[in-house]
C-alpha atoms as a PDB file:
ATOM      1  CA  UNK A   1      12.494 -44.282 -33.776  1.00  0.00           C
ATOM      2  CA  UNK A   2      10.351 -40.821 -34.034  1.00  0.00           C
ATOM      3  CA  UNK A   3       8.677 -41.495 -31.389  1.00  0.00           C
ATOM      4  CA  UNK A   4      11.817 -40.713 -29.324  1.00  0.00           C
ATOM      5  CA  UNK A   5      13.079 -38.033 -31.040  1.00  0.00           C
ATOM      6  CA  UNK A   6       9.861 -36.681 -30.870  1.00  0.00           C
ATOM      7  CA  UNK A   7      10.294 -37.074 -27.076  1.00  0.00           C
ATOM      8  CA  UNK A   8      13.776 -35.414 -27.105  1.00  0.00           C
ATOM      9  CA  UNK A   9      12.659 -32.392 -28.738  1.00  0.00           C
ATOM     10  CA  UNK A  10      10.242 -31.963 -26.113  1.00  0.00           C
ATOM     11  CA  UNK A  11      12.203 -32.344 -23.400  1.00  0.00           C
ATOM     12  CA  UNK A  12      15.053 -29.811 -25.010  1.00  0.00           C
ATOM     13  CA  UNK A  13      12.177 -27.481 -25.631  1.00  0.00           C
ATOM     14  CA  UNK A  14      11.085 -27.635 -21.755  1.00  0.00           C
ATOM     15  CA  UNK A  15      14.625 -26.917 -20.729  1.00  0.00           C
ATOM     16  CA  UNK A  16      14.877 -24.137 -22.383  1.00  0.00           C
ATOM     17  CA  UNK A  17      11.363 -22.303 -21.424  1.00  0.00           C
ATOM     18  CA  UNK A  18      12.564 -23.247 -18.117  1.00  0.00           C
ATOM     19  CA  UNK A  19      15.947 -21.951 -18.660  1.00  0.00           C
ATOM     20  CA  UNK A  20      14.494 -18.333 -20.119  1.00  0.00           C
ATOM     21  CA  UNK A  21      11.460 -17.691 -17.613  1.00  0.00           C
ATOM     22  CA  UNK A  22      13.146 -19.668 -14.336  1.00  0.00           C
ATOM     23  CA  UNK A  23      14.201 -16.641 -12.651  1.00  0.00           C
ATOM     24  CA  UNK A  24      10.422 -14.919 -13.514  1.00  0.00           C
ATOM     25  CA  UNK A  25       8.628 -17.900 -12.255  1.00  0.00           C
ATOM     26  CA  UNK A  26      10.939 -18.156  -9.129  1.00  0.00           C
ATOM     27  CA  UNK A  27       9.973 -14.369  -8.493  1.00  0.00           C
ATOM     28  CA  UNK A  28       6.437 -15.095  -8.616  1.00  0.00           C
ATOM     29  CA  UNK A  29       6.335 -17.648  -5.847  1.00  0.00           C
ATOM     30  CA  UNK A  30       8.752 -15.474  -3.344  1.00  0.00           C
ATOM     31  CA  UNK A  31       7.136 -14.056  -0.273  1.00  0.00           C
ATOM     32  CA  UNK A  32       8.197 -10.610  -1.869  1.00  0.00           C
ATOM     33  CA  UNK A  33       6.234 -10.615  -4.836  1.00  0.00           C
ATOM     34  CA  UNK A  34       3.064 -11.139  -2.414  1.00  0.00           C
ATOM     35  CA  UNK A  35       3.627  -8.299  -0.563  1.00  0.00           C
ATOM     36  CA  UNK A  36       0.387  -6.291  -1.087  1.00  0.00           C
ATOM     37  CA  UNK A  37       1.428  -2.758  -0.604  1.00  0.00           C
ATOM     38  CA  UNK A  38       4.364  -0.529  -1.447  1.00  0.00           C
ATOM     39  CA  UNK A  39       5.224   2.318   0.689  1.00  0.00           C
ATOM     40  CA  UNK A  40       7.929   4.817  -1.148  1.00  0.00           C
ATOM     41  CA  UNK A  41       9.295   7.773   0.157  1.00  0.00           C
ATOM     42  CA  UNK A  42       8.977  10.729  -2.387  1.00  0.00           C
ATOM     43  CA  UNK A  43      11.161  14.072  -2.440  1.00  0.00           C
ATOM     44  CA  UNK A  44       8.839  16.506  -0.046  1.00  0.00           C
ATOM     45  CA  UNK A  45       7.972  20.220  -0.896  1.00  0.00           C
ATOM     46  CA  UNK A  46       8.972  21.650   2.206  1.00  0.00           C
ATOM     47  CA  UNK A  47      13.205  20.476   2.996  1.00  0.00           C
ATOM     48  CA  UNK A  48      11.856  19.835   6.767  1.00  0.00           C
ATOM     49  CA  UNK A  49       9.106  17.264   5.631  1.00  0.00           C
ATOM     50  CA  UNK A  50       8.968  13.462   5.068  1.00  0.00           C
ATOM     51  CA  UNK A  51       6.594  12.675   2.430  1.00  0.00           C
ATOM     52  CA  UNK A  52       5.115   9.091   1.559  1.00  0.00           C
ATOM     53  CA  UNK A  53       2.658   7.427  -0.740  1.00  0.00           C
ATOM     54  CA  UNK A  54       1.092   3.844   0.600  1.00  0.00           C
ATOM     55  CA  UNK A  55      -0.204   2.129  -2.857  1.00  0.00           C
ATOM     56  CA  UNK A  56      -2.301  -1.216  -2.249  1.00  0.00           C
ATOM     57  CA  UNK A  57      -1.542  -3.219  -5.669  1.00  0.00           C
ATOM     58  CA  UNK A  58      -4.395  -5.025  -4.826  1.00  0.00           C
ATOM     59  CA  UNK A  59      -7.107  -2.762  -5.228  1.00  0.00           C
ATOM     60  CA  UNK A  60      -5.188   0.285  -7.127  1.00  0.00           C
ATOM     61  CA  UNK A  61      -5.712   2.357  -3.938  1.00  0.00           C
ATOM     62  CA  UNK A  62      -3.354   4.632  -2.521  1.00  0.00           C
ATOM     63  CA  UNK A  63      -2.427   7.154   0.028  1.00  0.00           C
ATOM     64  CA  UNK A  64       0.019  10.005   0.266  1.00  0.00           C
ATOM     65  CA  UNK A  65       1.139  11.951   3.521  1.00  0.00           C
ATOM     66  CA  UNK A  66       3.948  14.025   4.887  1.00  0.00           C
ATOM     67  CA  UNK A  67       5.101  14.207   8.484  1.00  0.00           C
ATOM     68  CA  UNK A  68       7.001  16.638  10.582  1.00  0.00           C
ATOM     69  CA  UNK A  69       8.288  15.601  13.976  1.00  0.00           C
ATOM     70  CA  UNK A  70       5.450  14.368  15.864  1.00  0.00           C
ATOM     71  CA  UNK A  71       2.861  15.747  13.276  1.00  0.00           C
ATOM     72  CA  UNK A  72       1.422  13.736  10.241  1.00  0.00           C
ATOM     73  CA  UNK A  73      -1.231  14.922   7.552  1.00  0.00           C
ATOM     74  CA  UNK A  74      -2.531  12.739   5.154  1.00  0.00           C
ATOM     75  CA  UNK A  75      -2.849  14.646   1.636  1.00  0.00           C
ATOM     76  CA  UNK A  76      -4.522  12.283  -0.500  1.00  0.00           C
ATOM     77  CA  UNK A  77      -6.214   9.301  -0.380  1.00  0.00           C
ATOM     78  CA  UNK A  78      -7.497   7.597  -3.835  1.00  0.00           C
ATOM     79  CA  UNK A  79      -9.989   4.333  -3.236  1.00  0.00           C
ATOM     80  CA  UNK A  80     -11.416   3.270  -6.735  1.00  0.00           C
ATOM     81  CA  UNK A  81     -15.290   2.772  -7.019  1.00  0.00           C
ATOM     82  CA  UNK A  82     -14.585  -0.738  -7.225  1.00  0.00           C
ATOM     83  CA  UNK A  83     -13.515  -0.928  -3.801  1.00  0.00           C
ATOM     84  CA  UNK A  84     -15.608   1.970  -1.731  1.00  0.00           C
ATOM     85  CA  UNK A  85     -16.842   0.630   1.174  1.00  0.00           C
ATOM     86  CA  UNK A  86     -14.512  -1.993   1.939  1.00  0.00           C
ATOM     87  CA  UNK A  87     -11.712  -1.510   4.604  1.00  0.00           C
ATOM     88  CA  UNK A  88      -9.447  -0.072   1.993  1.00  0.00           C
ATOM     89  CA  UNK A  89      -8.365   2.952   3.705  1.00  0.00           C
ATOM     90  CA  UNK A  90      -7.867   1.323   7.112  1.00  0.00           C
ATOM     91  CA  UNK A  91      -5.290  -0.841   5.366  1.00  0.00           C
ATOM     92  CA  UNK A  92      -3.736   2.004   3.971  1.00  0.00           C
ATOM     93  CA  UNK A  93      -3.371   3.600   6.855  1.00  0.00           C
ATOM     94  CA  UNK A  94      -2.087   0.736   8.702  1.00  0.00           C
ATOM     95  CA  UNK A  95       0.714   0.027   6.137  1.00  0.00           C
ATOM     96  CA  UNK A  96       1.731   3.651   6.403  1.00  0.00           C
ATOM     97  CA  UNK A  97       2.030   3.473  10.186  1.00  0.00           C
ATOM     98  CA  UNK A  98       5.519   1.907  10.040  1.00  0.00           C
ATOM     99  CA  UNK A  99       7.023   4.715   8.026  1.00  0.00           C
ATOM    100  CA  UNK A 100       5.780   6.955  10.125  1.00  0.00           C
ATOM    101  CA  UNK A 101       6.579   5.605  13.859  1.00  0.00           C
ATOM    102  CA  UNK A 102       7.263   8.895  15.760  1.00  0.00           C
ATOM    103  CA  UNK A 103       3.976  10.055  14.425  1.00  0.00           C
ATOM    104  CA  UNK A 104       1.523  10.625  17.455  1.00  0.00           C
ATOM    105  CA  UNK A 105      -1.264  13.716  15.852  1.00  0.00           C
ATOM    106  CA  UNK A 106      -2.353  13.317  12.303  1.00  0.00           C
ATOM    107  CA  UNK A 107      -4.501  15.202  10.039  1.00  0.00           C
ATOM    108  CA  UNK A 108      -7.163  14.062   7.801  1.00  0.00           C
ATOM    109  CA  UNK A 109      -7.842  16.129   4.681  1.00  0.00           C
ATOM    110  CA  UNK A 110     -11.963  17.045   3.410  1.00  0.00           C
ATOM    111  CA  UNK A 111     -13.575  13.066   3.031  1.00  0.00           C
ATOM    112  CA  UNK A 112     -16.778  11.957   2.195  1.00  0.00           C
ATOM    113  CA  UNK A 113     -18.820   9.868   4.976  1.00  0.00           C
ATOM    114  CA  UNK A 114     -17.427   6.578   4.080  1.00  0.00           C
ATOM    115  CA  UNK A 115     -14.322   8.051   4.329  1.00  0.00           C
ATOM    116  CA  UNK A 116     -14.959   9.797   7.564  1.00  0.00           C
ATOM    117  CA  UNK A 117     -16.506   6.445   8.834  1.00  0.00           C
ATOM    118  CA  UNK A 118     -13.169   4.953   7.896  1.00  0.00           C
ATOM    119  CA  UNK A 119     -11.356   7.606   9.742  1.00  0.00           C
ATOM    120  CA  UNK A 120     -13.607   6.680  12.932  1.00  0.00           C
ATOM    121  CA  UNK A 121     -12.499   3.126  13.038  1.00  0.00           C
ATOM    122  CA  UNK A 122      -8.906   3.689  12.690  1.00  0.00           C
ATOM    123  CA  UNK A 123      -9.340   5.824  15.608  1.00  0.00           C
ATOM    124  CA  UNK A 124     -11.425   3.753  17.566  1.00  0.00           C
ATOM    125  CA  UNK A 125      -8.407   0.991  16.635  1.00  0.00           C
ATOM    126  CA  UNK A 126      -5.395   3.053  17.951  1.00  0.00           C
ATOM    127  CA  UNK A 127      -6.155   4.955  20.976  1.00  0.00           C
ATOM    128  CA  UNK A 128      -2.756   6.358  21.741  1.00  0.00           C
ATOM    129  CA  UNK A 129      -2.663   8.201  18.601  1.00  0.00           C
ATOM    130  CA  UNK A 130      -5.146  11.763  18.218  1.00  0.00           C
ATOM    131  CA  UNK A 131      -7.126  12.244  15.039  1.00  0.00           C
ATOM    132  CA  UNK A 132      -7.925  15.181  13.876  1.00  0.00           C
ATOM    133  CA  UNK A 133     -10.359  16.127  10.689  1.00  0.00           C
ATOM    134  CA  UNK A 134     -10.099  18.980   7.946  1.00  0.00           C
ATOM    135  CA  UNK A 135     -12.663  20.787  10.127  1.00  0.00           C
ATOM    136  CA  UNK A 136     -10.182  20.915  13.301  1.00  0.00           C
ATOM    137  CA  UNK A 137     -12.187  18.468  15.497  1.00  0.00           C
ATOM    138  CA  UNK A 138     -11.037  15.187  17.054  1.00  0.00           C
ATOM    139  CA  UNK A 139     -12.524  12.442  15.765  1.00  0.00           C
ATOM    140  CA  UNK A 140     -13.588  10.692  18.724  1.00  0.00           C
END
């Protein structure tokens, strides 16, 4: 006779943790909740500007950049030591790209060599754009 009562307050007790976190575990398994990085318009300094920040919530990494017209300039870029030297900024730069369509010239703020290394292969990636470093050069 315990035994089933035992069973029935197990089963009640399952409902009801399935009942509370249901909608929490559902969100965990949707395609959104998997989406790696979060691009989020911010209010710009200058009325004429669009400004953005790219954050990978993968790796903590993120990147911020403004555009005007056909111009873009990316402001910051944070990688944490963790990650150096893997791809991160590529990705954040190609997650940005879609806020940022009409976008043909950017700029790339003062980088280290990984980072201008980085900035070379996203070049060498997408031709029709022009890259241009802090210095004023094109990054060929």
């Amino acid at each position: 006779m315990f035994e089933w009562i035992w069973g029935i307050a197990i089963v009640a007790m399952l409902v009801v943790v399935i009942a509370l976190f249901g909608r929490r575990i559902k969100g965990a398994f949707s395609p959104a909740a998997s989406a790696r990085f979060d691009t989020t318009e911010i209010p710009p300094d200058d009325p004429e500007t669009r400004e953005f920040i790219v954050r990978d919530d993968q790796t903590g990494s993120r990147l911020q950049f403004l555009t005007l017209h056909e111009q873009g300039r990316v402001v910051n870029i944070v990688v944490p030591p963790k990650h150096l030297r893997t791809g991160v900024e590529v990705d954040l730069f190609e997650a940005a790209l879609p806020s940022a369509p009409q976008v043909v010239r950017w700029t790339w703020p003062q980088t280290t060599p990984d980072g201008y290394a980085a900035l070379q292969i996203i070049a060498r990636r997408m031709p029709h754009l022009e890259f241009v470093d802090a210095s004023g050069n094109r990054v060929p």
